[in-house]
Protein backbone atom coordinates (compact mmCIF):
# COMPACT_ATOMS: atom_id res chain seq x y z
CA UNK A 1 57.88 -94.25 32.94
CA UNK A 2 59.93 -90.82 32.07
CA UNK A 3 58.30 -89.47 28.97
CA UNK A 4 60.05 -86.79 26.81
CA UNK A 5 59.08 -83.36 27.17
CA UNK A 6 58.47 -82.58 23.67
CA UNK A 7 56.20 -85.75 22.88
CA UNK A 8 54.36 -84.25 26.20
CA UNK A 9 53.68 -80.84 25.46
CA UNK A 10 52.82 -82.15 21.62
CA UNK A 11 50.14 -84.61 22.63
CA UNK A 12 48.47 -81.72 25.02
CA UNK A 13 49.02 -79.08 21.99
CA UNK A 14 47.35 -81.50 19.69
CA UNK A 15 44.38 -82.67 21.60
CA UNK A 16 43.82 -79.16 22.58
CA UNK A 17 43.89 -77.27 19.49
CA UNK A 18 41.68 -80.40 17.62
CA UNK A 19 39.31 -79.72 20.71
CA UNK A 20 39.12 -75.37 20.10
CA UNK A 21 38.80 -76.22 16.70
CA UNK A 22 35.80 -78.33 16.82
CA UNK A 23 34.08 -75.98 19.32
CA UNK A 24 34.93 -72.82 17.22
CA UNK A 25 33.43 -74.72 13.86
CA UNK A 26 30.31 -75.50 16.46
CA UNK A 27 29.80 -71.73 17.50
CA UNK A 28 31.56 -69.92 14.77
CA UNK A 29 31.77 -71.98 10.68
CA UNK A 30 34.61 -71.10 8.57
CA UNK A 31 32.58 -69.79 6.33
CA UNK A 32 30.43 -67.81 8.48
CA UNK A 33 30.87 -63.63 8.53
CA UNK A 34 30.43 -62.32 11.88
CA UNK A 35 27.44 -59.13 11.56
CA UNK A 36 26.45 -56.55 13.80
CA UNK A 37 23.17 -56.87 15.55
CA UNK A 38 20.95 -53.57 15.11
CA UNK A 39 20.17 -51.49 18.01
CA UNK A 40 17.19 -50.23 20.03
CA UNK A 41 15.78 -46.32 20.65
CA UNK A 42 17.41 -46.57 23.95
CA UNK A 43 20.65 -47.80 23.10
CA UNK A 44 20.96 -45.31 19.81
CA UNK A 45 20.48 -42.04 22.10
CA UNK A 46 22.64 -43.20 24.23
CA UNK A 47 25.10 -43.69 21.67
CA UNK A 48 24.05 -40.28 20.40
CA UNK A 49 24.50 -38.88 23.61
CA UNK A 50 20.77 -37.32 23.70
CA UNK A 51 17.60 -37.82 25.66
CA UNK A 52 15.22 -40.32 24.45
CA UNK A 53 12.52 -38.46 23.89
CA UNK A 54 14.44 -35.72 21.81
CA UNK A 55 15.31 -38.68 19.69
CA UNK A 56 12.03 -40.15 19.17
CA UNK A 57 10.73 -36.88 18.22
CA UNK A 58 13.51 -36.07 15.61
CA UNK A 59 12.92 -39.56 14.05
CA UNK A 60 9.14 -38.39 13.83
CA UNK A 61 9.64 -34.62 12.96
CA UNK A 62 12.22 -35.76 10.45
CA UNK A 63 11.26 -38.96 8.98
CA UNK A 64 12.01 -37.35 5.41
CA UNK A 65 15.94 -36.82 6.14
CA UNK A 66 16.38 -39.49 8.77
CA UNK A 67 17.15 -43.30 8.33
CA UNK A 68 13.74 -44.41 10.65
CA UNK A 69 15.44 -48.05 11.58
CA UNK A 70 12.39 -51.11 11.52
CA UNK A 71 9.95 -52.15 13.39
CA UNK A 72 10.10 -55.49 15.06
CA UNK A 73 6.84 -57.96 16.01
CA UNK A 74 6.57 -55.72 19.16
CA UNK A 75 6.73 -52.85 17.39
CA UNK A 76 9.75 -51.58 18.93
CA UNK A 77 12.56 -49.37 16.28
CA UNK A 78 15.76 -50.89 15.57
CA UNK A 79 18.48 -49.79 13.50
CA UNK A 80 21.41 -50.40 12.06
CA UNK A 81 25.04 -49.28 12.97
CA UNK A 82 25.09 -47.55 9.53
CA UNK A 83 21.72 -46.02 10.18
CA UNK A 84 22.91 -44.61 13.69
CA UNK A 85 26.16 -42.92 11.86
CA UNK A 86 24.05 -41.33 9.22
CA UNK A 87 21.32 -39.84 11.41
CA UNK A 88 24.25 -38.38 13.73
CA UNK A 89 26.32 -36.92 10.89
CA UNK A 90 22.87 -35.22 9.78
CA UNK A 91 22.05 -34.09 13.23
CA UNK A 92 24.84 -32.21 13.61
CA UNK A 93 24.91 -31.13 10.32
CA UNK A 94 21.81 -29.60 11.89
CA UNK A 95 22.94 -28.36 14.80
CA UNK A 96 20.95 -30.74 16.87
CA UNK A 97 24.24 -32.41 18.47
CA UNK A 98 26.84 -30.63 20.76
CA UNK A 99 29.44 -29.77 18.54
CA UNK A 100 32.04 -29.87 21.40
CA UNK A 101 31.03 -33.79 20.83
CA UNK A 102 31.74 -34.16 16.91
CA UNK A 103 34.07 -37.25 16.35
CA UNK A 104 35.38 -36.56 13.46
CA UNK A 105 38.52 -34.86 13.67
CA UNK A 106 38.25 -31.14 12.32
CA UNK A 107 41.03 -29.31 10.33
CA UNK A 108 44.32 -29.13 12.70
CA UNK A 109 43.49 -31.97 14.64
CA UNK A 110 45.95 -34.79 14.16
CA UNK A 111 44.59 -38.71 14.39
CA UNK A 112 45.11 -39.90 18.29
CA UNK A 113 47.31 -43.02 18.67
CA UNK A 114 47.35 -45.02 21.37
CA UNK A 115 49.04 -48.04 22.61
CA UNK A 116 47.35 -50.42 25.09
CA UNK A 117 50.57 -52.29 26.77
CA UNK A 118 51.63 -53.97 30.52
CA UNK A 119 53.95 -56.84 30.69
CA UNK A 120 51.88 -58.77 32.82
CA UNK A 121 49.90 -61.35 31.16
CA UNK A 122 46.14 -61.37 32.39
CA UNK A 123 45.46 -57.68 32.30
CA UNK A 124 42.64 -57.85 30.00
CA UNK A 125 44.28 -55.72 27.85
CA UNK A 126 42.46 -57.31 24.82
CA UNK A 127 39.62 -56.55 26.12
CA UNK A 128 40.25 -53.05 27.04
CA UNK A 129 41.00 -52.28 23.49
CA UNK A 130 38.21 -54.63 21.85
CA UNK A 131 35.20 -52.45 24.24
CA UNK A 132 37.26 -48.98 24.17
CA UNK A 133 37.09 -49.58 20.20
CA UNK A 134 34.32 -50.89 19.65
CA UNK A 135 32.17 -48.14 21.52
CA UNK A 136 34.49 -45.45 20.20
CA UNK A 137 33.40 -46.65 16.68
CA UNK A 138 29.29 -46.83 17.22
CA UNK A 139 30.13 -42.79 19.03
CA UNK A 140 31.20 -42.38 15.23
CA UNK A 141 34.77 -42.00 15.46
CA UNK A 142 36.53 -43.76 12.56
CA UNK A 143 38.99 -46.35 14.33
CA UNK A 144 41.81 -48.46 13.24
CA UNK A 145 42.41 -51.42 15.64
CA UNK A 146 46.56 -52.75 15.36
CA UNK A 147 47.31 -55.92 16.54
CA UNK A 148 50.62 -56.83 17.41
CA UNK A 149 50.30 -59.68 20.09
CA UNK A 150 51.43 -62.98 18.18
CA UNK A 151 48.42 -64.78 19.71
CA UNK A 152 46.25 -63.21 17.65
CA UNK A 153 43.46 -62.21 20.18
CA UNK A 154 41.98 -59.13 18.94
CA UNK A 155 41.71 -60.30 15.56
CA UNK A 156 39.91 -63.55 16.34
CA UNK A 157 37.54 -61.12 18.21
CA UNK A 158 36.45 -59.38 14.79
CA UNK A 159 36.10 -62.82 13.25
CA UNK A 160 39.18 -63.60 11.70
CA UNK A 161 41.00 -66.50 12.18
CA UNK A 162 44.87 -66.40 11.46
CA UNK A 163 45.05 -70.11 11.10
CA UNK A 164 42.80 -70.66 8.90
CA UNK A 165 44.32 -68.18 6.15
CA UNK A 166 48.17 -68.81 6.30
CA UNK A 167 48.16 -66.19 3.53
CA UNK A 168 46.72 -63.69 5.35
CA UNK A 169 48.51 -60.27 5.74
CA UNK A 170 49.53 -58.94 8.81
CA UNK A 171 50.93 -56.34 11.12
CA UNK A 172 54.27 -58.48 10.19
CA UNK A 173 53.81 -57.76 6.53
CA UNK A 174 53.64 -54.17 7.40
CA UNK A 175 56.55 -53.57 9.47
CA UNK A 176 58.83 -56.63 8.18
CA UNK A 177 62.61 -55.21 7.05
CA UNK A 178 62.21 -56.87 3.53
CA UNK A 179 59.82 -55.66 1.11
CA UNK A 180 57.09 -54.46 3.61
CA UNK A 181 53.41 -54.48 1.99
CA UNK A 182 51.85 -50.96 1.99
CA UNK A 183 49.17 -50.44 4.82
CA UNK A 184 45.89 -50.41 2.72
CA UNK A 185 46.62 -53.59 1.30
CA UNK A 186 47.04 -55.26 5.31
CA UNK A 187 44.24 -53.20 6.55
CA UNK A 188 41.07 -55.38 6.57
CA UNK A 189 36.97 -53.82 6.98
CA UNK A 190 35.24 -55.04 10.35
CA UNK A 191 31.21 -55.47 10.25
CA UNK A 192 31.21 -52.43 11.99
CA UNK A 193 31.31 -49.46 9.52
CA UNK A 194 33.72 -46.79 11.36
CA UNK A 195 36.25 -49.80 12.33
CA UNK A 196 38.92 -50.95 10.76
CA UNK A 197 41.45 -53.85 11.46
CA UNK A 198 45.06 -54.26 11.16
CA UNK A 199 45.41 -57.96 12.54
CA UNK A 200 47.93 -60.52 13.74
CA UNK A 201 49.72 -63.74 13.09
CA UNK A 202 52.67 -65.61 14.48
CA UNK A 203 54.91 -64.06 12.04
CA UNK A 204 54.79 -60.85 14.15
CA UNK A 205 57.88 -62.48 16.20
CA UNK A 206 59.86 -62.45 12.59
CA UNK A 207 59.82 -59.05 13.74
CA UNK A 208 61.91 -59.27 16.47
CA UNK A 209 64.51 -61.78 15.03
CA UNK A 210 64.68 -59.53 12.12
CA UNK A 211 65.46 -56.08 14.11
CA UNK A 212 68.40 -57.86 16.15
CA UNK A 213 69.76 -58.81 12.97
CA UNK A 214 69.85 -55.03 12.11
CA UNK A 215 71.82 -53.90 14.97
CA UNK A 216 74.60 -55.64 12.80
CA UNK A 217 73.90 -52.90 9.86
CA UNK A 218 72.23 -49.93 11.52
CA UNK A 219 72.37 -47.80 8.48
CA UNK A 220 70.87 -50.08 6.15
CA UNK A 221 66.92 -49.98 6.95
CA UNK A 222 66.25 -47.08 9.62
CA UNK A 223 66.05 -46.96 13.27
CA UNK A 224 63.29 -49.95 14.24
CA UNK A 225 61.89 -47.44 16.26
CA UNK A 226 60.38 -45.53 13.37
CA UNK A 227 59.07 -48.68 11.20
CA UNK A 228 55.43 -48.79 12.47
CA UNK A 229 54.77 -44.65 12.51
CA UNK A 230 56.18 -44.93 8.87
CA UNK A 231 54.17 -47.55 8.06
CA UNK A 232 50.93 -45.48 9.10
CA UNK A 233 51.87 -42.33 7.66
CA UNK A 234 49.78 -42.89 4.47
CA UNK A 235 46.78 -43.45 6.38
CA UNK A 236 46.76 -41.35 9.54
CA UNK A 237 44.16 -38.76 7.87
CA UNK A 238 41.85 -41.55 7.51
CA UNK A 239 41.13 -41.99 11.08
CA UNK A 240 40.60 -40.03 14.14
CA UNK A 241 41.77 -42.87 16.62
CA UNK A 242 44.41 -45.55 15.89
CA UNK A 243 44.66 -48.26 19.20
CA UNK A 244 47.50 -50.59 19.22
CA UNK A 245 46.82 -54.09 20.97
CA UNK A 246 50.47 -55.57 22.10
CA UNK A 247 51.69 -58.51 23.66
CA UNK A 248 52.76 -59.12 27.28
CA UNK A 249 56.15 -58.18 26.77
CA UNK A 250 58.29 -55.08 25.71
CA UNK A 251 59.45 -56.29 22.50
CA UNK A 252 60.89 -54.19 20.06
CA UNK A 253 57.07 -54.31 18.19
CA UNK A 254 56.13 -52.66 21.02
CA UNK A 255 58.85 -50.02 21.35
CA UNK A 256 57.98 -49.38 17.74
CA UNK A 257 54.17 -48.79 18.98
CA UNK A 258 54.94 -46.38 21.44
CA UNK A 259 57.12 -44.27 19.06
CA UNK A 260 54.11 -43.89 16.88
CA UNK A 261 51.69 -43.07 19.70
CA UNK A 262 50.89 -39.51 21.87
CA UNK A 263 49.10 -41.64 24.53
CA UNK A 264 49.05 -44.90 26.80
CA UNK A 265 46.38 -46.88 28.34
CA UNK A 266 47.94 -49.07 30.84
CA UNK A 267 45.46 -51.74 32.12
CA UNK A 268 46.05 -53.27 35.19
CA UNK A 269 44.67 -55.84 37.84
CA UNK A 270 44.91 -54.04 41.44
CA UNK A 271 46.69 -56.03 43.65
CA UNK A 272 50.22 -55.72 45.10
CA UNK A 273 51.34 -58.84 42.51
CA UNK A 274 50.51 -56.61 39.34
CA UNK A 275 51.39 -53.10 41.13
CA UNK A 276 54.64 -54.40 41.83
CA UNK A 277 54.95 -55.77 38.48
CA UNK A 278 53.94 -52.67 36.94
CA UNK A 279 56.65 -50.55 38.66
CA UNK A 280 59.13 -52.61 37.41
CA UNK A 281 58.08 -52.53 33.95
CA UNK A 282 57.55 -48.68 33.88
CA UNK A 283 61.09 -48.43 35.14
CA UNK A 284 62.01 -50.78 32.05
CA UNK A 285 60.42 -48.72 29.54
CA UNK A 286 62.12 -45.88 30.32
CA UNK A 287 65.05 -46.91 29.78
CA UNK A 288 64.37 -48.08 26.93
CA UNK A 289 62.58 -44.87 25.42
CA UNK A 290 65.61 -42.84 26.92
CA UNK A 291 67.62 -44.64 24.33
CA UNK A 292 64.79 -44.00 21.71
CA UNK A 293 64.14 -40.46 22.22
CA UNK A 294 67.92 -39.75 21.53
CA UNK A 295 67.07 -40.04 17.80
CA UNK A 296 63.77 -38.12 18.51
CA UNK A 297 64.11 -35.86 21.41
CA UNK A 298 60.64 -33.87 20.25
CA UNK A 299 58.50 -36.95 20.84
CA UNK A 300 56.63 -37.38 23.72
CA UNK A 301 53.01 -38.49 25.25
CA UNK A 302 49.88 -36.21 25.71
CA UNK A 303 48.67 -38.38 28.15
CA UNK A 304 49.41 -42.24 30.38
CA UNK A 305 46.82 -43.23 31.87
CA UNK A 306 46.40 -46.47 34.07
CA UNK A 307 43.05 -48.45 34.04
CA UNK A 308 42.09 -50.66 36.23
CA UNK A 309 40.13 -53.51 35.58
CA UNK A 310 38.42 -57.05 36.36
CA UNK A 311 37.46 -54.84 39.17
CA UNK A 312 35.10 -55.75 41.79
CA UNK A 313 33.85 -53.03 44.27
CA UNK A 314 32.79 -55.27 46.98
CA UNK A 315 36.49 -56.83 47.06
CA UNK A 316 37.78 -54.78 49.83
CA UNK A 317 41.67 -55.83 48.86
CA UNK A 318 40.96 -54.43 45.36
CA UNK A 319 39.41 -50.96 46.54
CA UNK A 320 42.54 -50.54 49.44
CA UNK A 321 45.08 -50.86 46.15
CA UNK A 322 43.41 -49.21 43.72
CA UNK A 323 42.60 -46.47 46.35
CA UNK A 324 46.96 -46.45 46.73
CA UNK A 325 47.54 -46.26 43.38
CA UNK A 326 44.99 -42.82 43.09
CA UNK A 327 46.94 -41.72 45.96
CA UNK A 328 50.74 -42.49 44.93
CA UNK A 329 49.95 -41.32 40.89
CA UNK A 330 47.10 -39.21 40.91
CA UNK A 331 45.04 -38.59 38.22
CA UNK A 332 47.39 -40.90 36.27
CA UNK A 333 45.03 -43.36 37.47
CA UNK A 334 41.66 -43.30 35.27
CA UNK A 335 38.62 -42.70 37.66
CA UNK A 336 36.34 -45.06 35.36
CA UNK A 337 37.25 -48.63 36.40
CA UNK A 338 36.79 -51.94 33.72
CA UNK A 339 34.67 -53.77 36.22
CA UNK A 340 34.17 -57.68 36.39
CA UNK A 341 31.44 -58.99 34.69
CA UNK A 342 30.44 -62.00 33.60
CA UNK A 343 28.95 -60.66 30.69
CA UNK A 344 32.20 -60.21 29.22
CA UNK A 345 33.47 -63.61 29.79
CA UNK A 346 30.47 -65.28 28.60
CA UNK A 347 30.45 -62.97 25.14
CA UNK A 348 34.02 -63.53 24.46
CA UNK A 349 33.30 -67.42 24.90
CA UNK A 350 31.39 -66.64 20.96
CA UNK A 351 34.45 -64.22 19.81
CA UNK A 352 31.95 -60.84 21.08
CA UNK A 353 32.28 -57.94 22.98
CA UNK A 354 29.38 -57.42 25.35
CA UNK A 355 28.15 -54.24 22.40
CA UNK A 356 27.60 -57.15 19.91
CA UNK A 357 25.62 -59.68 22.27
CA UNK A 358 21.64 -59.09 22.18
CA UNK A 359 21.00 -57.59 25.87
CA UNK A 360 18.06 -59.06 25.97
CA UNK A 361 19.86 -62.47 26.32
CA UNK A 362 22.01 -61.21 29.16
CA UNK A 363 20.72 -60.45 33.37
CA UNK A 364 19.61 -56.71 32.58
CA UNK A 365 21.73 -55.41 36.12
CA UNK A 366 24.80 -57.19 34.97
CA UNK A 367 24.72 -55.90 31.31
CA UNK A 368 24.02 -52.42 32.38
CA UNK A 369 26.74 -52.41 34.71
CA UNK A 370 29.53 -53.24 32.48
CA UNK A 371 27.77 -51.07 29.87
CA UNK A 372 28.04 -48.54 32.26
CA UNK A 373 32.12 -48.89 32.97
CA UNK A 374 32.60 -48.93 29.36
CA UNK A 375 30.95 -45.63 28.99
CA UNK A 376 32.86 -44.31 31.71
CA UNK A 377 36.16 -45.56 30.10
CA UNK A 378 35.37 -44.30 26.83
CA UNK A 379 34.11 -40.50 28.41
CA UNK A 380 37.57 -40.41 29.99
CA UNK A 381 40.01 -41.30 26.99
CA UNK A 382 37.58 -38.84 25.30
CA UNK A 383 38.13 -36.23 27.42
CA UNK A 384 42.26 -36.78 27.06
CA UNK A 385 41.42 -36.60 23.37
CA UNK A 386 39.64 -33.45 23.18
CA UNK A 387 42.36 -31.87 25.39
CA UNK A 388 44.93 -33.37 22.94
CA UNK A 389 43.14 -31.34 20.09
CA UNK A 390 42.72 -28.51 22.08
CA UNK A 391 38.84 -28.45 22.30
CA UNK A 392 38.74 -28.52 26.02
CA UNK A 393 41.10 -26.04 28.66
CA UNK A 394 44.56 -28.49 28.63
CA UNK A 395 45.51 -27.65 32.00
């Protein structure tokens, strides 16, 4: 018996979302506030980007200036996020830390914006932007995460549920063509102390209905283009690194995104399906930032990069294409790859990124290893950051 379509798709939506639901209540209550765990020696000088030792001893030599974390049972030191932030911005205060390494962003050095996009679904760009962030953040850099993807992904990874809060303001309230709401009333605090969260909803498609509409009256409300770099102004100085999550699509959202930003992260799977893909898409956008730059013929990027990622370096398919791609764009091609892991899969199963998941729960040779990509990734978009504010030769 023939069954309509929409009573089809409605019974699956149904029994699936009831389902998620239930098993997001299980791991996750409504009422629940997602923390940050504390972190060991190890992990802090890491973090800190100093040896070990050197740390212990400037925890011991200056316990009177220091935060000095807490002991657990074993009598291991643990601290907190806020406690790793404060003894770095009194370390260098000291001159104990490279100052070449200082996150904060000194006088002359504008915030770096970057959008995260591919129009391929299944790029793990979401999770590019959730570990790149979230590591940034615990380096001490203060970060603004922007989601613009209607589905809402990087926001349920901070522990916010769109659904739950219909009310909730948005990256739609901030860009919509009537009455937008100032940014520091849609910007929301994140457990982690140097991150901050701009997050999504299904309203963000509004968006696009409601920029066609303005073709019809061009002059009334400003290019589109412009809407989300306006939007920011009043907060760029606030923030050394702004990352924009986006959907898999080149929506006019994301158009907007790109205006606003002076780099690209472009994740991608490597295989011939998504390479192909890509170059089709690149060709796409720029077209349609030809068009764009006619109204702003000074803007332009600093840097596009392309990351790799769910990579696996025993795949010998996925080492041949991502060894073309090098070849074909260079160094447009990030050396760090986002490697497959587990660990990642099984952390974003309880809304975490693999930073916020205690390693003591996870195989210590798989957490290092994707600890170990993510530092890579975040050295390298570093790097393009530093040459962006001119601290390093930009040649």
């Amino acid at each position: 018996m023939s069954i309509k379509g929409s009573r089809r798709f409605q019974g699956l939506s149904s029994r699936l979302t009831k389902r998620l639901q239930e098993h997001t209540e299980e791991s996750f209550p409504p009422d629940a506030k997602k923390t940050l765990r504390r972190f060991a020696m190890r992990e802090v000088a890491d973090l800190l980007r100093i040896n070990q030792n050197t740390f212990r001893h400037y925890i011991s030599s200056m316990s009177d200036r220091l935060p000095t974390g807490e002991l657990d049972k074993s009598n291991r030191r643990y601290f907190t996020a806020e406690e790793m932030i404060e003894i770095q911005r009194i370390l260098f205060d000291e001159g104990k830390l490279d100052d070449a390494l200082r996150p904060r962003r000194q006088e002359g050095e504008r915030c770096q914006v970057i959008t995260c996009f591919n129009l391929k679904g299944g790029s793990s760009k979401t999770s590019s932007v959730v570990h790149l962030g979230s590591l940034m953040g615990l380096r001490g850099y203060r970060v603004l995460l922007v989601d613009l993807d209607s589905q809402a992904s990087l926001t349920n990874m901070f522990g916010v549920t769109p659904e739950l809060d219909p009310d909730m303001l948005s990256s739609y309230d901030l860009i919509r063509y009537k009455d937008p709401v100032p940014v520091r009333q849609v910007i929301r605090k994140t457990y982690y102390p140097t991150i901050d969260l701009i997050p999504a909803s299904m309203n963000i498609m509004e968006f696009e209905f409601e920029t066609a509409l303005s073709f019809r009256n061009p002059g009334d409300s400003g290019g589109f283009h412009r809407r989300i770099a306006d939007a920011l102004d009043p907060v760029r100085d606030d923030y050394d690194l702004i990352l924009f999550d986006t959907p898999p699509q080149l929506s006019f959202a994301v158009i907007s995104a790109l205006f606003a930003s002076n780099g690209v992260l472009i994740p991608l799977n490597a295989s011939m399906l998504d390479v192909m893909s890509l170059a089709t898409f690149l060709s796409m956008a720029s077209n349609l930032m030809e068009v764009v730059e006619r109204h702003a013929p000074d803007h332009g990027f600093d840097f596009v990069k392309m990351l790799i990622t769910r990579y696996e370096g025993t795949d010998q398919p996925q080492v041949q294409m991502a060894s073309f791609l090098r070849t074909v764009t260079g160094n447009s091609v990030m050396a760090a790859e986002f490697v497959k892991s587990t660990a990642i899969g099984d952390a974003a199963n309880t809304k975490q990124s693999v930073f916020e998941v205690e390693p003591r729960e996870v195989n210590k040779k798989t957490y290092d290893r994707v600890i170990e990509s993510v530092y890579r990734i975040a050295d390298e978009i570093e790097q393009e950051m530093h040459r962006s504010w001119g601290r390093i030769d930009g040649s």
